[in-house]
C-alpha atoms as a PDB file:
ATOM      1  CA  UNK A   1    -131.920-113.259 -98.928  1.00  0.00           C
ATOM      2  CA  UNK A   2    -128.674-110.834 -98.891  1.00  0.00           C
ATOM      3  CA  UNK A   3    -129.761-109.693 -95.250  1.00  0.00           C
ATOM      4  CA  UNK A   4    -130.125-113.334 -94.371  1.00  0.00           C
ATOM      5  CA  UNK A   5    -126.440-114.157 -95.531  1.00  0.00           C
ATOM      6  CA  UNK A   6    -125.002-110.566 -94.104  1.00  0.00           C
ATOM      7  CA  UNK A   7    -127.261-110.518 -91.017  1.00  0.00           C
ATOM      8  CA  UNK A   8    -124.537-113.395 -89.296  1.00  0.00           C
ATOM      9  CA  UNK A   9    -121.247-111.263 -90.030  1.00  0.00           C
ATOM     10  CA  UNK A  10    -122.868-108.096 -88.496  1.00  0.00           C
ATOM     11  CA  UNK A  11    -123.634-109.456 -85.462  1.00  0.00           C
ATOM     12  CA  UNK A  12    -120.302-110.890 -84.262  1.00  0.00           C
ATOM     13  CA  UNK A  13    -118.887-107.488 -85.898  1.00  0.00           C
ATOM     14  CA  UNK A  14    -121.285-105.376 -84.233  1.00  0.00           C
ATOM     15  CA  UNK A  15    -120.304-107.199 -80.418  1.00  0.00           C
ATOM     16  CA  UNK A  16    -117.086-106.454 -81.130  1.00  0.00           C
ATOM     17  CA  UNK A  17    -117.329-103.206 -81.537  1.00  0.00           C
ATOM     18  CA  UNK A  18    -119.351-102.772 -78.567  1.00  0.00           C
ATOM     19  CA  UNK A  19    -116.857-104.139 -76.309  1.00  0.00           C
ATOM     20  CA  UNK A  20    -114.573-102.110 -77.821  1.00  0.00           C
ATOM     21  CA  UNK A  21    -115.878 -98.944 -77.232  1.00  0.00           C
ATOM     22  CA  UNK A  22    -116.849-100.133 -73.638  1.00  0.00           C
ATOM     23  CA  UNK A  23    -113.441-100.799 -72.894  1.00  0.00           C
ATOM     24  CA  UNK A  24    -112.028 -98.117 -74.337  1.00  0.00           C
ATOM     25  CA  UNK A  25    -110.291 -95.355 -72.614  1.00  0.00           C
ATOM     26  CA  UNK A  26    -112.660 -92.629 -72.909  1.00  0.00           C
ATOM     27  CA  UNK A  27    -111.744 -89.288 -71.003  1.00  0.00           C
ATOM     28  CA  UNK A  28    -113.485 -88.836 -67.360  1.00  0.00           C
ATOM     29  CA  UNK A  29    -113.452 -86.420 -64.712  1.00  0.00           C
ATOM     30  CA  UNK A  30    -110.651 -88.278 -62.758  1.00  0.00           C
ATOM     31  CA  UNK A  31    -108.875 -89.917 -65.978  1.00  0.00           C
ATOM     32  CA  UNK A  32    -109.399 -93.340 -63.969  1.00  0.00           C
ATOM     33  CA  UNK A  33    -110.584 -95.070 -67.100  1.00  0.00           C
ATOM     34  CA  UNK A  34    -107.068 -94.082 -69.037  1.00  0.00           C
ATOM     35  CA  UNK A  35    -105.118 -94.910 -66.487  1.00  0.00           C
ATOM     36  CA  UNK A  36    -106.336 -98.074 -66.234  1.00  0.00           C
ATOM     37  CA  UNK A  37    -106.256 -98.940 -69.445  1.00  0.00           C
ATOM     38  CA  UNK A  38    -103.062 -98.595 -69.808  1.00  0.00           C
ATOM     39  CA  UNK A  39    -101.854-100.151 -66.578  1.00  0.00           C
ATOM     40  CA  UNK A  40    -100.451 -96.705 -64.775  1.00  0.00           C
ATOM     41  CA  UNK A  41    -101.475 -95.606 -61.416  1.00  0.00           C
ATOM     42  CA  UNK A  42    -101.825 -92.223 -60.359  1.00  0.00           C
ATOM     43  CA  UNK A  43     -98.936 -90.552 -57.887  1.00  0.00           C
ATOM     44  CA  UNK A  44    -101.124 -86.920 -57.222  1.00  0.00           C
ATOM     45  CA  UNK A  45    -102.728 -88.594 -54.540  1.00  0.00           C
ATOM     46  CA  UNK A  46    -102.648 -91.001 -51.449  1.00  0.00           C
ATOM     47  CA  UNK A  47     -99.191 -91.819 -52.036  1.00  0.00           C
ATOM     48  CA  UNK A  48     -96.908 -90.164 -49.617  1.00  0.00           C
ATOM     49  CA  UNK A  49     -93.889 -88.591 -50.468  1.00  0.00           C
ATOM     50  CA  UNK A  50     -90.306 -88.395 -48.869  1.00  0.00           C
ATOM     51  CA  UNK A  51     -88.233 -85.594 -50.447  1.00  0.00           C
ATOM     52  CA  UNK A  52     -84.541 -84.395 -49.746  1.00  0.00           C
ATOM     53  CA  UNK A  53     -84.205 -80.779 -48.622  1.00  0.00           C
ATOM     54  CA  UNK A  54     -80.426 -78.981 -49.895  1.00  0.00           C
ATOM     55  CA  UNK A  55     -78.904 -75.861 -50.205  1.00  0.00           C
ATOM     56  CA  UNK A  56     -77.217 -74.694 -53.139  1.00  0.00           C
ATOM     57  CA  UNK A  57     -74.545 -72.196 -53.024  1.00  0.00           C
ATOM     58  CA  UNK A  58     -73.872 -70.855 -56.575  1.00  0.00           C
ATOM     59  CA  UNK A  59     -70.228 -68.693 -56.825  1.00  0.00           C
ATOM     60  CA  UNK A  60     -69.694 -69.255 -53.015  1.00  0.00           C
ATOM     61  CA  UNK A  61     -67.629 -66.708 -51.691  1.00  0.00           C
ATOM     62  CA  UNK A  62     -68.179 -64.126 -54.933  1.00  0.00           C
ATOM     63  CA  UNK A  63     -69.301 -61.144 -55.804  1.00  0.00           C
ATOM     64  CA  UNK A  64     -72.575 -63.089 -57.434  1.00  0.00           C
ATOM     65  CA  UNK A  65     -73.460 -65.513 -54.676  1.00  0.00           C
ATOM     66  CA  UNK A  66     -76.916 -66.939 -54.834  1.00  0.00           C
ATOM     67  CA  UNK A  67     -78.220 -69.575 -52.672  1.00  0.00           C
ATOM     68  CA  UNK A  68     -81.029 -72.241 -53.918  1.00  0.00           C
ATOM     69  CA  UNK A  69     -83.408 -74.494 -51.992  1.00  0.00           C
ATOM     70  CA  UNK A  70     -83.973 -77.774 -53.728  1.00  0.00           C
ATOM     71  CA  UNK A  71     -87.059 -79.765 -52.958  1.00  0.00           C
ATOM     72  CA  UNK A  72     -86.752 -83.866 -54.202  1.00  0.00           C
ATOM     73  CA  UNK A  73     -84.273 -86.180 -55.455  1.00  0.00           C
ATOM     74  CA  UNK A  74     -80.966 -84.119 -57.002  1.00  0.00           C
ATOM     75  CA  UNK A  75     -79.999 -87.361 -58.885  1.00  0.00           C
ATOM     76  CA  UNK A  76     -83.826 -87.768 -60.518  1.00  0.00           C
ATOM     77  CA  UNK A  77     -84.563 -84.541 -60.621  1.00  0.00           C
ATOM     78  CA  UNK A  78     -85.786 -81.644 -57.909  1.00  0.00           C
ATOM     79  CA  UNK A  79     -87.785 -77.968 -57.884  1.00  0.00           C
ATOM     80  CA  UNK A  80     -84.899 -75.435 -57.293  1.00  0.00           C
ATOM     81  CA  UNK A  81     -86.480 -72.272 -55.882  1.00  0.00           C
ATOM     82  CA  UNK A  82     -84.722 -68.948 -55.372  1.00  0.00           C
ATOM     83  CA  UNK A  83     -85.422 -65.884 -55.232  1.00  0.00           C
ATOM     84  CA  UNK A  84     -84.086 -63.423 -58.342  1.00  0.00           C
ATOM     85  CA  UNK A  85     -83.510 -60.207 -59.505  1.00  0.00           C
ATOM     86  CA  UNK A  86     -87.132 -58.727 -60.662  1.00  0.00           C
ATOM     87  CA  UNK A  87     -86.817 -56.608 -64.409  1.00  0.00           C
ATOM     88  CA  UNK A  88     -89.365 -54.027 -65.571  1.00  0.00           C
ATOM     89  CA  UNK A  89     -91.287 -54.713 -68.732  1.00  0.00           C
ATOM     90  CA  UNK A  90     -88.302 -53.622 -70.892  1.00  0.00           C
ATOM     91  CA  UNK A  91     -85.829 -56.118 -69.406  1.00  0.00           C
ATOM     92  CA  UNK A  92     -83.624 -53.791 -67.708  1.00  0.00           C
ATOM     93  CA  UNK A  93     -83.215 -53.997 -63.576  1.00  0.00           C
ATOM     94  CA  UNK A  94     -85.175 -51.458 -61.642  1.00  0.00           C
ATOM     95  CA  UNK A  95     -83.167 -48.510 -59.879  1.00  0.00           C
ATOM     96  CA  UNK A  96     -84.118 -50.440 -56.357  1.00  0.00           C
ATOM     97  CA  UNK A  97     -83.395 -53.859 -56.942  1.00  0.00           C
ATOM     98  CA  UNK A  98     -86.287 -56.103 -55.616  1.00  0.00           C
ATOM     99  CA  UNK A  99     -86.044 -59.867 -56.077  1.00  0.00           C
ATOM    100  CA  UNK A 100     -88.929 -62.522 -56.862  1.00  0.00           C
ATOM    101  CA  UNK A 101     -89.564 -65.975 -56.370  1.00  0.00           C
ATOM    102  CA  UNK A 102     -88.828 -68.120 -59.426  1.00  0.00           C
ATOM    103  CA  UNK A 103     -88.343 -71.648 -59.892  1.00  0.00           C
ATOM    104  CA  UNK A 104     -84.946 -72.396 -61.832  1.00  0.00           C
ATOM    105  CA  UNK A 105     -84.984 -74.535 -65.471  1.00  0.00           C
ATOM    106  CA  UNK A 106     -82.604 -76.868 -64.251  1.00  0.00           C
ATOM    107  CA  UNK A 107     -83.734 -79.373 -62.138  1.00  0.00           C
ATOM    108  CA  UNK A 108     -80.540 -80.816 -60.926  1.00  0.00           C
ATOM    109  CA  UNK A 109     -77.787 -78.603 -59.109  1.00  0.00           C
ATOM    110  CA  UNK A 110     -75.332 -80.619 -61.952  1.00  0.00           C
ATOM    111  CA  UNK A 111     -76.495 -78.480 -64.486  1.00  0.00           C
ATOM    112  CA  UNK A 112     -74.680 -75.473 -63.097  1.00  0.00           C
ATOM    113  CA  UNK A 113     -71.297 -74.578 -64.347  1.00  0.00           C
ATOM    114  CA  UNK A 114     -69.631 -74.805 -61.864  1.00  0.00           C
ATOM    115  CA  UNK A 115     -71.362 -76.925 -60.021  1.00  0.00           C
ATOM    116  CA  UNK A 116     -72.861 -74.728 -56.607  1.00  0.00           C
ATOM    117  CA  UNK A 117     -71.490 -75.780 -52.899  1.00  0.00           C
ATOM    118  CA  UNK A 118     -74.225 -78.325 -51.350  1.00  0.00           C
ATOM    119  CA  UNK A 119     -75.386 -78.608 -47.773  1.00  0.00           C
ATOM    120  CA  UNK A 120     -77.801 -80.988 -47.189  1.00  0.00           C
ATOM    121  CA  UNK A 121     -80.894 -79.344 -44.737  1.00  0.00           C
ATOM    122  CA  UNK A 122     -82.626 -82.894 -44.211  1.00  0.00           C
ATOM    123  CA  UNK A 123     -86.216 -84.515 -44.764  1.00  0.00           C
ATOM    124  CA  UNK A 124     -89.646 -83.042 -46.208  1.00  0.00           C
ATOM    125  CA  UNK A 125     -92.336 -85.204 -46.280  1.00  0.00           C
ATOM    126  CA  UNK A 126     -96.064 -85.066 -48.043  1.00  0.00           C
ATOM    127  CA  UNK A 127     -98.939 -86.510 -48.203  1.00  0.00           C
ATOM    128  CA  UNK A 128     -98.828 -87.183 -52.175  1.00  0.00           C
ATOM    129  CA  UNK A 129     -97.419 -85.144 -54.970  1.00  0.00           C
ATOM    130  CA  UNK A 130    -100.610 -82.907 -55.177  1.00  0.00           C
ATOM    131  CA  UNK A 131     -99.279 -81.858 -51.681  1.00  0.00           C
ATOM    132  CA  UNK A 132     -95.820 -80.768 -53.039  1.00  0.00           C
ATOM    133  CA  UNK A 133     -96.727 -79.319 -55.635  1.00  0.00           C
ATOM    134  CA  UNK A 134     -98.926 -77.284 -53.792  1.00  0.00           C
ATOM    135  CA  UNK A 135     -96.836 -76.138 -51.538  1.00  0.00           C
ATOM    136  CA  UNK A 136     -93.980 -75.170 -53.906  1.00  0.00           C
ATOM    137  CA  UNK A 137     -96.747 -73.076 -55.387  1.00  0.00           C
ATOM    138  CA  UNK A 138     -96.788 -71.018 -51.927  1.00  0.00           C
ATOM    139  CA  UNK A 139     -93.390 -70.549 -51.997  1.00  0.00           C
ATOM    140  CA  UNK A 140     -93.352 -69.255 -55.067  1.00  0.00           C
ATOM    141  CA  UNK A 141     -96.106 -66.905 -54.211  1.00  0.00           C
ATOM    142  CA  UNK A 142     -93.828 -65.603 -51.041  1.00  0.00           C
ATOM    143  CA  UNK A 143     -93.563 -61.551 -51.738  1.00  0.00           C
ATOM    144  CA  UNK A 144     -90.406 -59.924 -51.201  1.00  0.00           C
ATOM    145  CA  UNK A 145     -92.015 -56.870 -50.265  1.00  0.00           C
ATOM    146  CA  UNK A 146     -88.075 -54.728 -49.274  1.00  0.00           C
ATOM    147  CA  UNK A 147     -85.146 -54.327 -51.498  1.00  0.00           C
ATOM    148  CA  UNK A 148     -82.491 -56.881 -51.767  1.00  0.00           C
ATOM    149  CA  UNK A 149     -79.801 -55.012 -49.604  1.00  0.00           C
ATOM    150  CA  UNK A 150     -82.290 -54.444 -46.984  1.00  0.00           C
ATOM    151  CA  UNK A 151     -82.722 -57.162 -44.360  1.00  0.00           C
ATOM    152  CA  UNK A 152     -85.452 -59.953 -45.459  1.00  0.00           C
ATOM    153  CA  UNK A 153     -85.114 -58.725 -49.333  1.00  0.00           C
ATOM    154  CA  UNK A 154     -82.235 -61.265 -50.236  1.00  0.00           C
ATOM    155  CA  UNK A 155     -81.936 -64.960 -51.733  1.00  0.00           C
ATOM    156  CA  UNK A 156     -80.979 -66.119 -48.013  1.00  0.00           C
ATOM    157  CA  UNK A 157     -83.854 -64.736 -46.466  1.00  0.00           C
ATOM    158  CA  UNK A 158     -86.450 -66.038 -49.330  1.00  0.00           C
ATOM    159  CA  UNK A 159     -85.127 -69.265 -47.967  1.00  0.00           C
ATOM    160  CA  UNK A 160     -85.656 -68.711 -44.765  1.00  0.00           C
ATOM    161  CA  UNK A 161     -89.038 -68.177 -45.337  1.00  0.00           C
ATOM    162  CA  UNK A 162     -89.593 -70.915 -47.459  1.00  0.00           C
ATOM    163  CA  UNK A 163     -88.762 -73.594 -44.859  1.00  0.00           C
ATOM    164  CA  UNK A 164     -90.681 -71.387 -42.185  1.00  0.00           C
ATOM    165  CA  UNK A 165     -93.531 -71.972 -44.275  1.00  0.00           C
ATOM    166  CA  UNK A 166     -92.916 -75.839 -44.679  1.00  0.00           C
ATOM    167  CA  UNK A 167     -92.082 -75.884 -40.946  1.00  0.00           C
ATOM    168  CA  UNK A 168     -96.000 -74.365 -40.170  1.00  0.00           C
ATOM    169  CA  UNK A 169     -97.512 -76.795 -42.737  1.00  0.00           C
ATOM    170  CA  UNK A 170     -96.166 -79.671 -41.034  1.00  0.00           C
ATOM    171  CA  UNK A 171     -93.537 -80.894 -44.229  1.00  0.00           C
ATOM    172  CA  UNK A 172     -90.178 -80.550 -42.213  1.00  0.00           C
ATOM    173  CA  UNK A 173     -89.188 -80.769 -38.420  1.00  0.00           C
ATOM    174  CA  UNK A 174     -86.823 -78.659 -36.817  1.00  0.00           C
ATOM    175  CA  UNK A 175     -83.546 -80.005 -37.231  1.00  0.00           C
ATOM    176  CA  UNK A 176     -83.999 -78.740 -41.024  1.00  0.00           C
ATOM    177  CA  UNK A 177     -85.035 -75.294 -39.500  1.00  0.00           C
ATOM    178  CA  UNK A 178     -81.794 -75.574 -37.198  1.00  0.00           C
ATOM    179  CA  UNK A 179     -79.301 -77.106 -40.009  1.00  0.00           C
ATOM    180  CA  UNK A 180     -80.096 -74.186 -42.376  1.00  0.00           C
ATOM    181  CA  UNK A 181     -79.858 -71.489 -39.557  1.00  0.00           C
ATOM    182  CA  UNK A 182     -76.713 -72.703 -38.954  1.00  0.00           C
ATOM    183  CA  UNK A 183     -75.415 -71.572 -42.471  1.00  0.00           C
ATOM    184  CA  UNK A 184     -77.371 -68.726 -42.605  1.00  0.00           C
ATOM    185  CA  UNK A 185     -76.056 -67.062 -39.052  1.00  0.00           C
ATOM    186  CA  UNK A 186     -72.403 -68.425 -39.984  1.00  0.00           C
ATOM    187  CA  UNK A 187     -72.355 -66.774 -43.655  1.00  0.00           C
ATOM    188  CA  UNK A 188     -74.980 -64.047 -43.870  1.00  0.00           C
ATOM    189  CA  UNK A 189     -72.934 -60.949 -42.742  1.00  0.00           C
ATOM    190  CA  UNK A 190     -70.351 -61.492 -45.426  1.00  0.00           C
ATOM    191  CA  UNK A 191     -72.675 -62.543 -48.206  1.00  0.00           C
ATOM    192  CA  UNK A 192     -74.640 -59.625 -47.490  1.00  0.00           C
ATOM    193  CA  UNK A 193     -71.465 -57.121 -47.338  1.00  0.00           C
ATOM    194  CA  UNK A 194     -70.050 -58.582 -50.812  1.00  0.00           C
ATOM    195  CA  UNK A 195     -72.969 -59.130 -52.945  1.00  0.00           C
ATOM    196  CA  UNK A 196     -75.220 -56.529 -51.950  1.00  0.00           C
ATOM    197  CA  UNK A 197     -72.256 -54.047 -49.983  1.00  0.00           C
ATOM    198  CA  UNK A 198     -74.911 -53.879 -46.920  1.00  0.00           C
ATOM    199  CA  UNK A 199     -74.244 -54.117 -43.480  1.00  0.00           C
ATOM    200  CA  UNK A 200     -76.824 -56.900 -42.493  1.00  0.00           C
ATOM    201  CA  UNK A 201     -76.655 -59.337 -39.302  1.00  0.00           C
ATOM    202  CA  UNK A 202     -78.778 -62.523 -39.182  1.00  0.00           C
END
């Protein structure tokens, strides 16, 4: 008799509970099932990508110049890539100074105090965000394999490089190869001779 009576609750419970689960979002290999449960679509892929390509200029025209690349959208946000001074395990610089790519913790060139010189290079495009961030990974892999006052070893040249290697994947055209050749011919001698007292030419 009491399975009788409970027998009619369970049931409708026990449906319930079923579609529940079914619709619940479970993890899965691609995370499609969370995404669409909660109404987001995924940007990694198929969804190509239009970034803006500047130059920072931090302390233009000091003794501490550094130049930045910046990779996306300075007002929502962008990778700023550089290339550093490289410390031992202790901290302290080594007795050659070598630098190595890093990617900055600011994200917009507003953060700096003061605020760096810009000069806008142009367009990068991708295929989706996997893309990008992909290929900011290879920059950041780029080895800076000759000290800083030596040609290639500085900030400017890590640059250079950097947009080479967009240029041979396809991301940016050649007016952004030409725009930042422009400021690197025009300024590198005297950046060179102040920060790093060497006697480089572009």
């Amino acid at each position: 008799m009491l399975f009788r009576t409970i027998t009619p609750i369970l049931v409708p419970l026990l449906c319930f509970w079923t579609s529940g689960v079914t619709a619940s979002p479970l993890p899965t290999a691609d995370g499609s099932a969370a995404s669409r449960f909660f109404g987001r679509t995924e940007n990694l892929v198929g969804k190509p990508i239009e970034a803006n390509l500047a130059l920072g200029i931090i302390s233009a025209g000091q003794k501490y110049e550094h130049w930045l690349l910046a990779i996306g959208n300075d007002q929502a946000g962008s990778e700023l890539l550089s290339a550093v001074v490289k410390f031992d395990k202790h901290g302290n610089t080594l007795p050659v100074e070598y630098l190595i790519a890093r990617k900055s913790n600011h994200q917009k060139f507003a953060d700096y105090n003061p605020a760096p010189e810009v000069v806008q290079l142009g367009k990068a495009s991708f295929k989706d965000e996997k893309e990008k961030e992909n290929v900011v990974k290879d920059i950041l892999a780029i080895e800076i394999d000759v000290p800083s006052n030596q040609k290639g070893g500085n900030c400017m040249d890590f640059i250079k490089s950097a947009i080479k290697l967009m240029k041979d994947k396809g991301n940016v055209d050649e007016s952004v190869v030409g725009n930042y050749d422009d400021v690197y011919k025009k300024r590198y001698h005297d950046v060179a001779k102040k920060v790093f007292d060497a006697d480089l030419q572009p």
